[in-house]
Protein backbone atom coordinates (compact mmCIF):
# COMPACT_ATOMS: atom_id res chain seq x y z
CA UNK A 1 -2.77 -69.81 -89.33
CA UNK A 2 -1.66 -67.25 -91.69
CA UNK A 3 -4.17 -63.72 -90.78
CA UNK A 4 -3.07 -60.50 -92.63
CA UNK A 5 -2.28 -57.53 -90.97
CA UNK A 6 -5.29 -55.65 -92.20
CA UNK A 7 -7.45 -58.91 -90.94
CA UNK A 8 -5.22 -58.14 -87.44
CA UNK A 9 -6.50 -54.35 -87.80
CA UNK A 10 -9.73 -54.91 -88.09
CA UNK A 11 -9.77 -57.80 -85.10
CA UNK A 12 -8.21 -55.35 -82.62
CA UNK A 13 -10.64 -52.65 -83.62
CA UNK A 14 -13.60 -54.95 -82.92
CA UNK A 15 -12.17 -55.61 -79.78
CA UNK A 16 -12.02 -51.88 -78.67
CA UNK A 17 -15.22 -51.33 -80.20
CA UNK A 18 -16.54 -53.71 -76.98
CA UNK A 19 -16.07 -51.13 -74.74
CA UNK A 20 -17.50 -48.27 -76.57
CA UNK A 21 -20.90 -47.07 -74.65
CA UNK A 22 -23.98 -48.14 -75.64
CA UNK A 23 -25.19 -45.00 -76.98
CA UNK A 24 -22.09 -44.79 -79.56
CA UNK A 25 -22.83 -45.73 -83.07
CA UNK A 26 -20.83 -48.75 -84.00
CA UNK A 27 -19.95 -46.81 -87.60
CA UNK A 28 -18.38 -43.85 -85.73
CA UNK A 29 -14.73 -43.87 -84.91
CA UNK A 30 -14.23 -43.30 -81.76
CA UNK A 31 -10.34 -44.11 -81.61
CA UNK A 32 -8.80 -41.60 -84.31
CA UNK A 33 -7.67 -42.12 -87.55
CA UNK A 34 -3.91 -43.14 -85.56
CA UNK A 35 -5.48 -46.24 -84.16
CA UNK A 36 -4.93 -48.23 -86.94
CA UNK A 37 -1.28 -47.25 -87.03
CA UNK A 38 -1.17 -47.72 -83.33
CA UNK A 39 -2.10 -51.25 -84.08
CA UNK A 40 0.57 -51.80 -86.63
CA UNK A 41 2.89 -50.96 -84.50
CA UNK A 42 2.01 -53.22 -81.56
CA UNK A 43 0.99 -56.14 -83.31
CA UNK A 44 4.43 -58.06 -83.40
CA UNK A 45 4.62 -57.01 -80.14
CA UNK A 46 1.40 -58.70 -78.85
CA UNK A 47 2.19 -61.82 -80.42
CA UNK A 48 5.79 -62.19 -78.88
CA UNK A 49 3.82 -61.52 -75.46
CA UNK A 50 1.26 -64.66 -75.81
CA UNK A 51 3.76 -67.05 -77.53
CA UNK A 52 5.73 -66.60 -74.12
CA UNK A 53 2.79 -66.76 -72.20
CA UNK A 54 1.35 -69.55 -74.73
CA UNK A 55 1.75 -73.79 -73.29
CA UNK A 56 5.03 -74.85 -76.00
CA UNK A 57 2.85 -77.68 -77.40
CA UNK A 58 0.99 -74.86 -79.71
CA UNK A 59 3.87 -73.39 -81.00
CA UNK A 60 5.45 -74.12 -83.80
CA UNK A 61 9.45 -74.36 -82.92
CA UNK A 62 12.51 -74.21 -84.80
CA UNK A 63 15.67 -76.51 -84.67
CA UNK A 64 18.61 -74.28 -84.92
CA UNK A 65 21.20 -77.81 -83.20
CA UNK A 66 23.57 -76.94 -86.76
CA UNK A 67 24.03 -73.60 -85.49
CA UNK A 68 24.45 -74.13 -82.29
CA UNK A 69 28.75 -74.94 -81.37
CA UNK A 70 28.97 -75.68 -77.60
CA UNK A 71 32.00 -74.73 -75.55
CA UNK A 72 32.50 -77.22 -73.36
CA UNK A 73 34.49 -76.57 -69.15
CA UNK A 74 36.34 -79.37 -68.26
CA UNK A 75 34.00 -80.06 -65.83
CA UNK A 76 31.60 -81.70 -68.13
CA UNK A 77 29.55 -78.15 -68.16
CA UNK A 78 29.50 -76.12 -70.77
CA UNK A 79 27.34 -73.32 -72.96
CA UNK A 80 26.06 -72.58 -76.22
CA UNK A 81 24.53 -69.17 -78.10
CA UNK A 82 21.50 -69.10 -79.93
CA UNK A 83 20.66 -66.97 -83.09
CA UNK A 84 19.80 -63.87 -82.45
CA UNK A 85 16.05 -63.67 -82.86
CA UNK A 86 15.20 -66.43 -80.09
CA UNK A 87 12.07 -65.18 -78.42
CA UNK A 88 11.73 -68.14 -76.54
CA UNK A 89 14.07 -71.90 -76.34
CA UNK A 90 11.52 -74.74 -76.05
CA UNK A 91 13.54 -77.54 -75.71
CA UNK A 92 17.36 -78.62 -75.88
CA UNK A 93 19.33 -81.52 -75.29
CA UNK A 94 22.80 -82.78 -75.31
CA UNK A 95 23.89 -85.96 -77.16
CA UNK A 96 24.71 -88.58 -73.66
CA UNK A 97 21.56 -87.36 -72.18
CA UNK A 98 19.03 -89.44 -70.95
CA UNK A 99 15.92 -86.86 -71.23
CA UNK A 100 15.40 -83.24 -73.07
CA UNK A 101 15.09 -80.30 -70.87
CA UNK A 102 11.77 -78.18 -71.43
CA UNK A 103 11.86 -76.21 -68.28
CA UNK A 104 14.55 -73.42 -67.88
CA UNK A 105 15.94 -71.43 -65.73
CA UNK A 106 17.88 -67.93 -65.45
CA UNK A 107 20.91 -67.06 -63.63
CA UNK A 108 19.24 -65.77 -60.60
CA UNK A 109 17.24 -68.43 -60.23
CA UNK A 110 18.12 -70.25 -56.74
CA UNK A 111 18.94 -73.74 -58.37
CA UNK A 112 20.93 -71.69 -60.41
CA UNK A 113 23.68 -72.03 -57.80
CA UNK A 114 23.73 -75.22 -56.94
CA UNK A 115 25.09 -75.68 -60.77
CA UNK A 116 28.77 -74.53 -59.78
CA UNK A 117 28.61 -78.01 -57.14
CA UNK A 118 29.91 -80.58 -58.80
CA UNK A 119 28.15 -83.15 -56.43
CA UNK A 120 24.69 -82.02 -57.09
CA UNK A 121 24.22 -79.98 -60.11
CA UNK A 122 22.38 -81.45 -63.16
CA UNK A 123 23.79 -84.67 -64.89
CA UNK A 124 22.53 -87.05 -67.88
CA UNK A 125 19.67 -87.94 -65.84
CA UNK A 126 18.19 -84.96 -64.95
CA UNK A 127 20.20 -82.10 -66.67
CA UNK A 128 19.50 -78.54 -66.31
CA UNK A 129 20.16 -75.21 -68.24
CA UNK A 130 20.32 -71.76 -67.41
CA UNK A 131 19.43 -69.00 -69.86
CA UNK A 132 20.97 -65.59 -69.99
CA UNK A 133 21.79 -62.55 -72.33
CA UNK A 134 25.46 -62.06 -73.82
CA UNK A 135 26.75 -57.87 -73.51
CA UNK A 136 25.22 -58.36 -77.75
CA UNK A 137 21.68 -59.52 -76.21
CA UNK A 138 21.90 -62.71 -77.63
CA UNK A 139 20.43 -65.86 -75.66
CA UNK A 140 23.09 -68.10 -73.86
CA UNK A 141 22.09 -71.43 -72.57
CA UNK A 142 24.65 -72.96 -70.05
CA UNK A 143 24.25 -76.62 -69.25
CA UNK A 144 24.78 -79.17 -66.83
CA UNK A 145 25.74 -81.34 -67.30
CA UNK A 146 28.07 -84.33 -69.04
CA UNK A 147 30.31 -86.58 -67.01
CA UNK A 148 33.84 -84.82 -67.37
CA UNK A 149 35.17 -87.64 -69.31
CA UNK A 150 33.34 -86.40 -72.47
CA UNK A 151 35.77 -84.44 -74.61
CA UNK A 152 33.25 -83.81 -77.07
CA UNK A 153 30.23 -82.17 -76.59
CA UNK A 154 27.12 -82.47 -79.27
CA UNK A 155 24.03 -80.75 -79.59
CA UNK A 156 20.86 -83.60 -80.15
CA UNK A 157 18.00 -81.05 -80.41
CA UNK A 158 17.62 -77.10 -79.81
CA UNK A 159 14.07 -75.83 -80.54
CA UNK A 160 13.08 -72.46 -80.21
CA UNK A 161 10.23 -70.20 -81.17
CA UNK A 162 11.51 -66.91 -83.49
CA UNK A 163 10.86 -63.41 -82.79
CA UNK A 164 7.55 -62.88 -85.02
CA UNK A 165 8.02 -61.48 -88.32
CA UNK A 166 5.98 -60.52 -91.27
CA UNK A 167 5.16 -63.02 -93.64
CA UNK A 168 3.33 -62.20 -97.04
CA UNK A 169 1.85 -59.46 -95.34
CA UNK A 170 0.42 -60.93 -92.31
CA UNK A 171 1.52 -62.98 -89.40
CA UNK A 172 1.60 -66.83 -88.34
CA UNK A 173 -0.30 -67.79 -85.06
CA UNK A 174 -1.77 -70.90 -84.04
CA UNK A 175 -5.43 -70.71 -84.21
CA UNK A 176 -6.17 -71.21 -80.52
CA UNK A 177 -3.79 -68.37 -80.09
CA UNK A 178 -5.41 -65.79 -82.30
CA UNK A 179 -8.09 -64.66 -79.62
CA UNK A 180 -5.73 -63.88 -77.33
CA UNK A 181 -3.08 -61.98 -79.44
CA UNK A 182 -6.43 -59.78 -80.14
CA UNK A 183 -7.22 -59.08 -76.52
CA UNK A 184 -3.42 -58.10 -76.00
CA UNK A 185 -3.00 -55.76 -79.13
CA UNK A 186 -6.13 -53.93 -77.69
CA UNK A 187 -4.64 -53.46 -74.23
CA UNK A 188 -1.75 -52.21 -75.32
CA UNK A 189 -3.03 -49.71 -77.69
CA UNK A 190 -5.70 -48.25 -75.21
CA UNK A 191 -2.18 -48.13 -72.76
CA UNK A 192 -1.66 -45.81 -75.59
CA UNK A 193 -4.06 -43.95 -75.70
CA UNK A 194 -3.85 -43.14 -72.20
CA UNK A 195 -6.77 -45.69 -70.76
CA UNK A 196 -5.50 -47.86 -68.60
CA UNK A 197 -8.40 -48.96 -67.75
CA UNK A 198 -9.88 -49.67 -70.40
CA UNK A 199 -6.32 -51.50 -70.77
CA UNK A 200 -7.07 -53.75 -67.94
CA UNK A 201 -10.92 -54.51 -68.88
CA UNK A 202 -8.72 -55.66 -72.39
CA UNK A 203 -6.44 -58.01 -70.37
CA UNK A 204 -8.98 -59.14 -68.26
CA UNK A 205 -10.84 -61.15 -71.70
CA UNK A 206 -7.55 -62.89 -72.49
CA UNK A 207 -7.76 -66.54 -71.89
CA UNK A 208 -4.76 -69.34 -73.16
CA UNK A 209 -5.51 -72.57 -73.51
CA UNK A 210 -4.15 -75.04 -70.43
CA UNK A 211 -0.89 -76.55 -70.19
């Protein structure tokens, strides 16, 4: 769903506006005229935080498999780098595999190791991939694996979710998501403002929807 960022404004403001005491006038600001700015500034921000928080069957992924050109190890291993504004890879899959993989790892994960072991790192039938950062910061996926006798490697499917950007002056989130980017936009901004408290009562209302 498509909310402007005014429409974001005013959410986040109603969320602060929760706290305010009892005896505070709901027309006064109580914030300062830089909390709308403040909001501005922390809205992408907010969303990127739920959509990695979010379960991947809300959001809305992108296949990027034509721009993806995988170098392959003679061991039937091999790697590929996403475009550079991947917030989040939701699903990939080699051409020879039996089953996607939706469940990654990084490289200090323990499993992690048992990749450079030939005898019982991940194959067609239950591959694996760990995810790291290049020196550039953009998102490497290393895979295992594809029985060595493959010369060449394919891409099937590479989804990922995009950094959020601005679109006709607002911002895309699933609507079951939109609560929640609220909550976080207000926590960060009263982090701000120097309330941490307030900060954590903020958190403390966001709920996502189960996986």
């Amino acid at each position: 769903m498509l909310v402007s960022i005014e429409r974001w404004v005013q959410r986040v403001r109603t969320n602060m506006e929760e706290l305010m005491p009892e005896n505070v006038s709901a027309g006064v600001d109580t914030f300062g005229i830089d909390t709308d700015a403040y909001i501005r500034a922390k809205l992408s921000d907010a969303i990127a935080r739920v959509f990695i928080m979010a379960p991947a069957y809300l959001l809305k992924g992108v296949d990027c498999r034509e721009l993806l050109f995988p170098e392959n190890r003679q061991d039937g291993s091999g790697s590929v780098v996403f475009p550079g504004n991947v917030l989040r890879v939701l699903l990939f899959k080699m051409k020879g595999w039996k089953r996607p993989v939706t469940r990654f790892i990084d490289s200090r994960h323990a499993k992690s190791e048992l990749q450079y072991n030939r005898y019982v790192r991940g194959g067609i039938n239950k591959p694996v991939a760990v995810l790291s950062a290049d020196a550039d910061g953009n998102t490497v996926l290393d895979y295992y694996s594809l029985p060595p006798y493959v010369r060449k490697h394919e891409v099937e499917r590479a989804v990922y979710v995009p950094v959020p950007e601005v679109i006709n002056e607002g911002y895309d989130v699933p609507v079951r998501l939109i609560d929640a980017v609220g909550y976080v936009c207000a926590a960060m901004v009263y982090e701000i403002l120097g309330q941490p408290d307030m900060a954590a009562q903020m958190s403390g209302r966001i709920v996502l929807p189960e996986l």
